[in-house]
Protein backbone atom coordinates (compact mmCIF):
# COMPACT_ATOMS: atom_id res chain seq x y z
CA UNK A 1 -46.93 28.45 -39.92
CA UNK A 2 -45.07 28.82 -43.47
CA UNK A 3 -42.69 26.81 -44.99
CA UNK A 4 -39.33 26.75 -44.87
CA UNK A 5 -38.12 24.89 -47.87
CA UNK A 6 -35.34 27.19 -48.76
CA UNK A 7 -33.90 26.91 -45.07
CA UNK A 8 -32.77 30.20 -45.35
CA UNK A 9 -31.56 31.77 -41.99
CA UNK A 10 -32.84 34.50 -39.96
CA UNK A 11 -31.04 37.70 -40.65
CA UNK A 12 -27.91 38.66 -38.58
CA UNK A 13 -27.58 34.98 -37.49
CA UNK A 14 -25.16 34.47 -40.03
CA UNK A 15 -21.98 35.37 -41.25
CA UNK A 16 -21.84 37.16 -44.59
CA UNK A 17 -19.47 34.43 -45.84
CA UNK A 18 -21.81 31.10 -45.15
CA UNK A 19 -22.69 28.73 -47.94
CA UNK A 20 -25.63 27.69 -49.18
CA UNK A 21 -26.65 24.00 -48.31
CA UNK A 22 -25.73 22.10 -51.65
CA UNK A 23 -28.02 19.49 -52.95
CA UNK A 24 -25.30 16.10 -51.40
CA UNK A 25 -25.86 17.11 -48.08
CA UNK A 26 -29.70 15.03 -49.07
CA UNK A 27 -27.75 11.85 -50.05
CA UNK A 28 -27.62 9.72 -47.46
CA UNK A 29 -25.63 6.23 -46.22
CA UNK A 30 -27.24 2.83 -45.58
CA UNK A 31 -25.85 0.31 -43.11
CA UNK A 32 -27.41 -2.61 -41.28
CA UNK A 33 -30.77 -1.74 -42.42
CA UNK A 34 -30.24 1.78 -40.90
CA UNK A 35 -30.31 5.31 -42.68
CA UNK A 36 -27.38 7.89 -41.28
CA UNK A 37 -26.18 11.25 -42.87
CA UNK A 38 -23.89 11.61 -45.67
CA UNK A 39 -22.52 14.98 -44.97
CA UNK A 40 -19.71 14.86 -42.74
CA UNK A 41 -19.59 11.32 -42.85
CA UNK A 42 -18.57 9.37 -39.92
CA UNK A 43 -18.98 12.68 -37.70
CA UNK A 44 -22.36 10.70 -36.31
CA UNK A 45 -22.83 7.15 -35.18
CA UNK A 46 -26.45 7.15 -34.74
CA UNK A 47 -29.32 6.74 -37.55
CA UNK A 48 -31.19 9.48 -39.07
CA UNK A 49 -34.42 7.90 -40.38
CA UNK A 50 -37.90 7.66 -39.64
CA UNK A 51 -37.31 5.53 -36.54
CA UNK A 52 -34.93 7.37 -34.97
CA UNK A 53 -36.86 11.03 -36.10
CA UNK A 54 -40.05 9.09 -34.13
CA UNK A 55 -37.63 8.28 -30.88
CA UNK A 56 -36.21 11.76 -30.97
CA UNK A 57 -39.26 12.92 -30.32
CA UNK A 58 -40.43 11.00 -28.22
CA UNK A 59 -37.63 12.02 -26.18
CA UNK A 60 -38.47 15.69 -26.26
CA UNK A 61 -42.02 14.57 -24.93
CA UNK A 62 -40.03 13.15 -22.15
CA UNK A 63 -37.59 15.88 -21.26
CA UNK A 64 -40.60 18.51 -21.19
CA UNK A 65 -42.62 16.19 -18.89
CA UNK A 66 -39.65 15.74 -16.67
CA UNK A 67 -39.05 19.37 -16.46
CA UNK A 68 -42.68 19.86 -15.95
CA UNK A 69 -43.19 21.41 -19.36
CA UNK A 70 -39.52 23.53 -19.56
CA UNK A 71 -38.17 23.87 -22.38
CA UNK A 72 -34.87 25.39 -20.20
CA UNK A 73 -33.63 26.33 -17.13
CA UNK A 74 -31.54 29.35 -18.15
CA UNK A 75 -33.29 32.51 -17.16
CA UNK A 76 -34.03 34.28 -20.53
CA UNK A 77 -35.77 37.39 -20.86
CA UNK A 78 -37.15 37.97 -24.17
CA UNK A 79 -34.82 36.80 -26.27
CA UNK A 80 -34.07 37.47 -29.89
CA UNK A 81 -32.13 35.49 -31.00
CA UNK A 82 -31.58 31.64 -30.11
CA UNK A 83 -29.47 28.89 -31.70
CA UNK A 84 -30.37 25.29 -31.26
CA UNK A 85 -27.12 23.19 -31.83
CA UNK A 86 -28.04 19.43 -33.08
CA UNK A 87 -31.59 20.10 -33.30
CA UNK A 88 -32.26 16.63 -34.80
CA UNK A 89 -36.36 16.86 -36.43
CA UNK A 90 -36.67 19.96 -34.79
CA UNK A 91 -38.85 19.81 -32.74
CA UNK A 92 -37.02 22.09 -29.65
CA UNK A 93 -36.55 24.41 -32.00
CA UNK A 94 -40.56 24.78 -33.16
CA UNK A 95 -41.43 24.41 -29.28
CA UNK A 96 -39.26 27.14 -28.65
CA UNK A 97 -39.94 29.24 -31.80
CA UNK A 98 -44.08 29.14 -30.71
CA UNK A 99 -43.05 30.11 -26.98
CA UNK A 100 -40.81 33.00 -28.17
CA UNK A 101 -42.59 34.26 -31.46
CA UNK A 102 -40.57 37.47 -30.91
CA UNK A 103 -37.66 35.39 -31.36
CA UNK A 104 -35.68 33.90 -34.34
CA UNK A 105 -34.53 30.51 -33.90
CA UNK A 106 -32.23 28.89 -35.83
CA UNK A 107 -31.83 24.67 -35.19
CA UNK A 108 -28.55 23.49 -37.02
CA UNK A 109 -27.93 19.73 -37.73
CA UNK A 110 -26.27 17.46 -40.14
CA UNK A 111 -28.80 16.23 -41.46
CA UNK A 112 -31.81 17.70 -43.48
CA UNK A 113 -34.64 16.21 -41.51
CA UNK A 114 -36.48 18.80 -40.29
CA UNK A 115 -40.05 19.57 -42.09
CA UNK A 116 -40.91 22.30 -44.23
CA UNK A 117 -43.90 23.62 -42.52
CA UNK A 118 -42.84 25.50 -39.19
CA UNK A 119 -43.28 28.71 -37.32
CA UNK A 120 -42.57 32.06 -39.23
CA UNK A 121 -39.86 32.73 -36.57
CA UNK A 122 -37.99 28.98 -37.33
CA UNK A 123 -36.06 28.23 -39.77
CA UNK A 124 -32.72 25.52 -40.18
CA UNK A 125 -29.41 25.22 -41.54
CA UNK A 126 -27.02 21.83 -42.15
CA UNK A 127 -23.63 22.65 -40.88
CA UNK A 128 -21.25 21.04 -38.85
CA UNK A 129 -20.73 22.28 -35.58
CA UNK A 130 -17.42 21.02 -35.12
CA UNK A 131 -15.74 23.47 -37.28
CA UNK A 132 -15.83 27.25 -37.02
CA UNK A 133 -18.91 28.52 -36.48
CA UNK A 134 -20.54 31.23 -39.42
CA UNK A 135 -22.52 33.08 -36.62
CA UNK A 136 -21.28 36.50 -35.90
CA UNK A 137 -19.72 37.74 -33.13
CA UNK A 138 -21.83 38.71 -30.39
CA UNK A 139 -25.06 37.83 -32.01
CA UNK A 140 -27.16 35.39 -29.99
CA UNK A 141 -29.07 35.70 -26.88
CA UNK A 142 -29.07 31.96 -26.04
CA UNK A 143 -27.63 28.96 -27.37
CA UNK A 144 -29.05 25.40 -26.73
CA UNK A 145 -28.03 21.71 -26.88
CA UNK A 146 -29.67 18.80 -26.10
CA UNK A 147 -28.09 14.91 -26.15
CA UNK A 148 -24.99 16.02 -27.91
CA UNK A 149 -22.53 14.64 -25.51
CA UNK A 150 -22.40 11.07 -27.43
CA UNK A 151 -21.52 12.98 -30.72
CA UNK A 152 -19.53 15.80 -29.61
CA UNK A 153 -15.22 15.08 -29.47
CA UNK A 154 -14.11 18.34 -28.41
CA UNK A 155 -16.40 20.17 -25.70
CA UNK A 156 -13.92 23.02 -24.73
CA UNK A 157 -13.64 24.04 -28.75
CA UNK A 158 -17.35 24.13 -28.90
CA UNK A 159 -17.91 25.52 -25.67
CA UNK A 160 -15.35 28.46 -26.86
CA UNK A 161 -17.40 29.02 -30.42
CA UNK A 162 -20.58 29.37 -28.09
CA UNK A 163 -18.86 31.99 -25.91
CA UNK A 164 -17.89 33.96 -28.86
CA UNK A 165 -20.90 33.56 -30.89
CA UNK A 166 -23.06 35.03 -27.38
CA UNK A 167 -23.99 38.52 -26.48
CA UNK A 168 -22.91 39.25 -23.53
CA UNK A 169 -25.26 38.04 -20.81
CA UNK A 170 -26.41 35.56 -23.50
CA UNK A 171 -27.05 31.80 -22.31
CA UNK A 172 -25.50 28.79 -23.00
CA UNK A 173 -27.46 25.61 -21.44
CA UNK A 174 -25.96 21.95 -22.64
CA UNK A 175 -29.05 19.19 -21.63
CA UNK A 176 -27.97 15.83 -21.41
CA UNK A 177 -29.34 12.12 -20.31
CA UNK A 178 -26.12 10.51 -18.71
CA UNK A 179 -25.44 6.87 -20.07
CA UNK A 180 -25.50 5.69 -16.61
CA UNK A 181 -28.12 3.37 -15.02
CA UNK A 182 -29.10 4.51 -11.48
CA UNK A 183 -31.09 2.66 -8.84
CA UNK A 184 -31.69 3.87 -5.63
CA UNK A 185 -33.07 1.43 -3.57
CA UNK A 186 -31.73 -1.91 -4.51
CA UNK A 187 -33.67 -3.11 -6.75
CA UNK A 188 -31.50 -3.69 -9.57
CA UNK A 189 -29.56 -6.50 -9.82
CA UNK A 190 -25.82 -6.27 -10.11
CA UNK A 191 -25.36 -7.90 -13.54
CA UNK A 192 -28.43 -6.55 -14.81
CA UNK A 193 -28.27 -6.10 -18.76
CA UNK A 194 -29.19 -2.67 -19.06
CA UNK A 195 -26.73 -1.60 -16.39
CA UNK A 196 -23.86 -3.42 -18.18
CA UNK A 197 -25.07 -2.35 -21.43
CA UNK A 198 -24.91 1.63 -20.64
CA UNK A 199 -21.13 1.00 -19.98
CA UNK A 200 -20.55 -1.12 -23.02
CA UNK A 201 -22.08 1.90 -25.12
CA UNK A 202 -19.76 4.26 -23.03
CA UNK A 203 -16.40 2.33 -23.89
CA UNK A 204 -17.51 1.90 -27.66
CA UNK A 205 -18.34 5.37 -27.62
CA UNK A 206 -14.98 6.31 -26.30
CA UNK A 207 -12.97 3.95 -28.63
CA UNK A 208 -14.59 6.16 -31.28
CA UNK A 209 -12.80 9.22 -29.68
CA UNK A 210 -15.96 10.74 -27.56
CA UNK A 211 -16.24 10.24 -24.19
CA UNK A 212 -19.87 11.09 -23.25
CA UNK A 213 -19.87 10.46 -19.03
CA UNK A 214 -16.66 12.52 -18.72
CA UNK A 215 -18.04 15.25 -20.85
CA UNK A 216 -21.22 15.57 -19.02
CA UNK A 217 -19.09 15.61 -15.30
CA UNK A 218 -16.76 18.35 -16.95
CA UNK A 219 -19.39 20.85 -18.24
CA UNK A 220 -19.29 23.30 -15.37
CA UNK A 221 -15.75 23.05 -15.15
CA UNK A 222 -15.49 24.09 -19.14
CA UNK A 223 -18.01 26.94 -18.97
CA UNK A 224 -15.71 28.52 -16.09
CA UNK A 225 -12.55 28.25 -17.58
CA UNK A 226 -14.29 29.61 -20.76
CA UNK A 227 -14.87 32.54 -19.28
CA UNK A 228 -19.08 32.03 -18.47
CA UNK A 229 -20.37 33.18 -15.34
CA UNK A 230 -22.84 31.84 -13.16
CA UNK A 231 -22.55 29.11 -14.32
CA UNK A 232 -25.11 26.51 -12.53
CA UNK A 233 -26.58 22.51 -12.68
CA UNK A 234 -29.93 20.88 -12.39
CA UNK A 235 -29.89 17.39 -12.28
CA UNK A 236 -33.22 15.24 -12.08
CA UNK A 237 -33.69 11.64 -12.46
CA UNK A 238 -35.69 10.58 -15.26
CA UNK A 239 -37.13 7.26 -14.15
CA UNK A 240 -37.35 4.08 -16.65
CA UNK A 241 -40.57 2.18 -16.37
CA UNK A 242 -43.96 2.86 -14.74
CA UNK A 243 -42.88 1.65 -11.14
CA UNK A 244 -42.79 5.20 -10.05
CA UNK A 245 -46.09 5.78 -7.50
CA UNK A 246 -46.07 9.95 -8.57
CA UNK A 247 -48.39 8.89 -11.43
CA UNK A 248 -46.41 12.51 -12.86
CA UNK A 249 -43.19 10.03 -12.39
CA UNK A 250 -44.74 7.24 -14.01
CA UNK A 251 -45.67 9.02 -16.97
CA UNK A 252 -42.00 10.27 -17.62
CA UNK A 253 -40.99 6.30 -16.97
CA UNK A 254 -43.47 5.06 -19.80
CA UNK A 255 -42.17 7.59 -22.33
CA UNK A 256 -38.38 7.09 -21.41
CA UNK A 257 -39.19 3.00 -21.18
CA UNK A 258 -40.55 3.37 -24.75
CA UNK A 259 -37.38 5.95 -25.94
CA UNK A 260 -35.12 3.31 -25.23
CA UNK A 261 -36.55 0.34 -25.94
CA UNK A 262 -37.76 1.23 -29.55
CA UNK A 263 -33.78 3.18 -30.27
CA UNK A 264 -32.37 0.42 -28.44
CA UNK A 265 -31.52 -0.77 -32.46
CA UNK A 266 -30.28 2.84 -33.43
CA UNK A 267 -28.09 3.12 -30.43
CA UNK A 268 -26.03 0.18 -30.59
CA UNK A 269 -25.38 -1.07 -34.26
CA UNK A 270 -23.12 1.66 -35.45
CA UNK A 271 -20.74 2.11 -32.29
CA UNK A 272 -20.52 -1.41 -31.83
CA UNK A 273 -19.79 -2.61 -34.91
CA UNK A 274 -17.47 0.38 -35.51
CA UNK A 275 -16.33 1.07 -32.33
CA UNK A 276 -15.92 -2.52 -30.54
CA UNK A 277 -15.33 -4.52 -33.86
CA UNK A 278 -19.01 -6.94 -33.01
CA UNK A 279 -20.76 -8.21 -35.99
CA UNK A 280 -24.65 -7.19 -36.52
CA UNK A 281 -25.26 -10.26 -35.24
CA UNK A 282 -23.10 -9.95 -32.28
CA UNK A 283 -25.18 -7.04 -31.92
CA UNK A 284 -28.59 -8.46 -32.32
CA UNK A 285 -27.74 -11.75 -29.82
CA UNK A 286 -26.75 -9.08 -26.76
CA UNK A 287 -29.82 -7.04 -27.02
CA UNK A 288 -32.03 -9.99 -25.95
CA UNK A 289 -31.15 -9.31 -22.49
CA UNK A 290 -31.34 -5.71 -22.60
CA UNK A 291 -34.80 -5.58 -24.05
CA UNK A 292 -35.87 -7.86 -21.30
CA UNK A 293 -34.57 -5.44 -18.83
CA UNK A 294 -35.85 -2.53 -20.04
CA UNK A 295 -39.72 -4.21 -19.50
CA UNK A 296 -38.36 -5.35 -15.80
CA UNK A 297 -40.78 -3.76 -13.96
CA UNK A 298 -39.61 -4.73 -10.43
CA UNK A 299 -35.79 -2.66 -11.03
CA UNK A 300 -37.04 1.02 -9.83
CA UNK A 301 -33.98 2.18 -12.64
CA UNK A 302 -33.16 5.31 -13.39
CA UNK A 303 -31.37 7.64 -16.01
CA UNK A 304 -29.72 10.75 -14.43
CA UNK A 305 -31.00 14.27 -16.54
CA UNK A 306 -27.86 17.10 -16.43
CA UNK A 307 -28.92 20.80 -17.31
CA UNK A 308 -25.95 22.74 -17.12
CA UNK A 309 -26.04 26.90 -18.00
CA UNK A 310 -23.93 29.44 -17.40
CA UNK A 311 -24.07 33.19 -18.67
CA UNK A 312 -21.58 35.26 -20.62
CA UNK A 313 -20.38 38.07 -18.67
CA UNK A 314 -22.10 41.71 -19.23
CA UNK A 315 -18.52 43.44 -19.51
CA UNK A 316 -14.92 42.69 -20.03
CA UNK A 317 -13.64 39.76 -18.42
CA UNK A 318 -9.80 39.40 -17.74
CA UNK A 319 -7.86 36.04 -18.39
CA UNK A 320 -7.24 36.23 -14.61
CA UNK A 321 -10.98 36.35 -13.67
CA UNK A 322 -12.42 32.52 -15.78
């Protein structure tokens, strides 16, 4: 481990023209008892402090577990280079960076959250993603992103930086939990709270110009006209609660019961008090039911888990052939 208070970048992962990260990007905003970034702000509705850093990983705990221990599903082969898009605290990025120790990793975020002590091969950057990337050309082996589609307006324009930013056969995998509430078996009621409240998010989500569900159904569709090649989905169900009987299941269920429940807070404030026009209060008065859903223990609920990669081509591709 060493530490990587400079956040300098691994060489060649950068363009010769990038800034420096200036000393506001560390100021931050405070709203409804909530911490959120100040650079680029407004460009993401969801907190950035010690709560949230604690949910976000416990998230990653529950992705690995559901992917029994996965960090992707794109088929690298010793990579070298690998760019983590949104990496939040990190902590994909360290995973990956112990994994690979031949590898550089770079996680990018807009917020300086990450901590100082990592792997030799890790190191972070605060950027924006939504404007031109400062990678190179034909510089990374494999690009990653995890739980973006809430934060994320323009897919194809990212989607088209990641193509250019790939070797070719590079990797481009975009992991996602869909804000959709699945039961299989009848269990769930039909006005059940959590249910509704995964399509309230949704609409104040898109009233803030993102549409998270369509993005996540359009993926494949956007990697192909891109130009990526094949280009392929795994979708699991990542169950919520410990009703599962696959005490593997169960597991996953506690973590993602606990995810939820505890950035149930983080979630919601910001999009709907921005996005639908509620008060905090509003706010605070609707979540009763949802945190008594989220402990229901007889609705055998579900989130669905997308994992969509695709490959840049080895050669020359022709308009013709995306």
């Amino acid at each position: 481990m060493e530490q990587s208070g400079s956040r300098g970048c691994p060489s060649g992962m950068l363009s010769a023209d990038s800034i420096s990260m200036s000393e506001d990007v560390r100021d931050y905003v405070f709203e409804n008892s909530r911490r959120y970034h100040k650079y680029n702000e407004g460009r993401y509705h969801f907190p950035n402090d010690d709560a949230e850093q604690e949910r976000e990983d416990m998230q990653h705990a529950m992705v690995v577990l559901l992917c029994n221990g996965k960090l992707h599903f794109a088929p690298l082969e010793n990579p070298q280079s690998v760019l983590d898009i949104g990496t939040g605290t990190g902590i994909w990025a360290i995973d990956m960076g112990d994994e690979y120790p031949a590898a550089e990793i770079l996680g990018i975020d807009l917020s300086p959250i990450q901590p100082l002590w990592v792997p030799r091969n890790v190191q972070f950057l605060v950027d924006n993603i939504e404007e031109e990337w400062v990678q190179p050309p034909n510089s990374l082996d494999y690009i990653h992103s995890r739980q973006m589609a809430p934060t994320i307006r323009d897919w194809p324009a990212i989607i088209a930086e990641a193509y250019k930013a790939l070797k070719p056969g590079g990797w481009l995998e975009l992991q996602d939990l869909k804000c959709v509430v699945g039961c299989d078996d009848g269990t769930m009621l039909a006005d059940d709270a959590l249910a509704s409240f995964a399509n309230t998010l949704a609409e104040a989500l898109r009233r803030l110009g993102i549409d998270c569900i369509y993005s996540i159904e359009n993926y494949a569709r956007w990697l192909r006209e891109a130009g990526f090649v094949n280009v392929q989905e795994v979708v699991l169900k990542a169950p919520l609660g410990t009703w599962p009987k696959d005490p593997h299941q169960a597991r996953v269920g506690l973590y993602n019961r606990n995810m939820i429940y505890d950035g149930l807070h983080g979630f919601t404030i910001r999009p709907f008090t921005h996005g639908l026009g509620w008060t905090p209060e509003e706010v605070e008065v609707y979540l009763v039911d949802v945190r008594k859903s989220i402990l229901n223990s007889t609705a055998h609920i579900y989130l669905p888990f997308h994992s969509v990669f695709a490959q840049k081509p080895l050669g020359p591709t022709t308009e013709g052939s995306k």
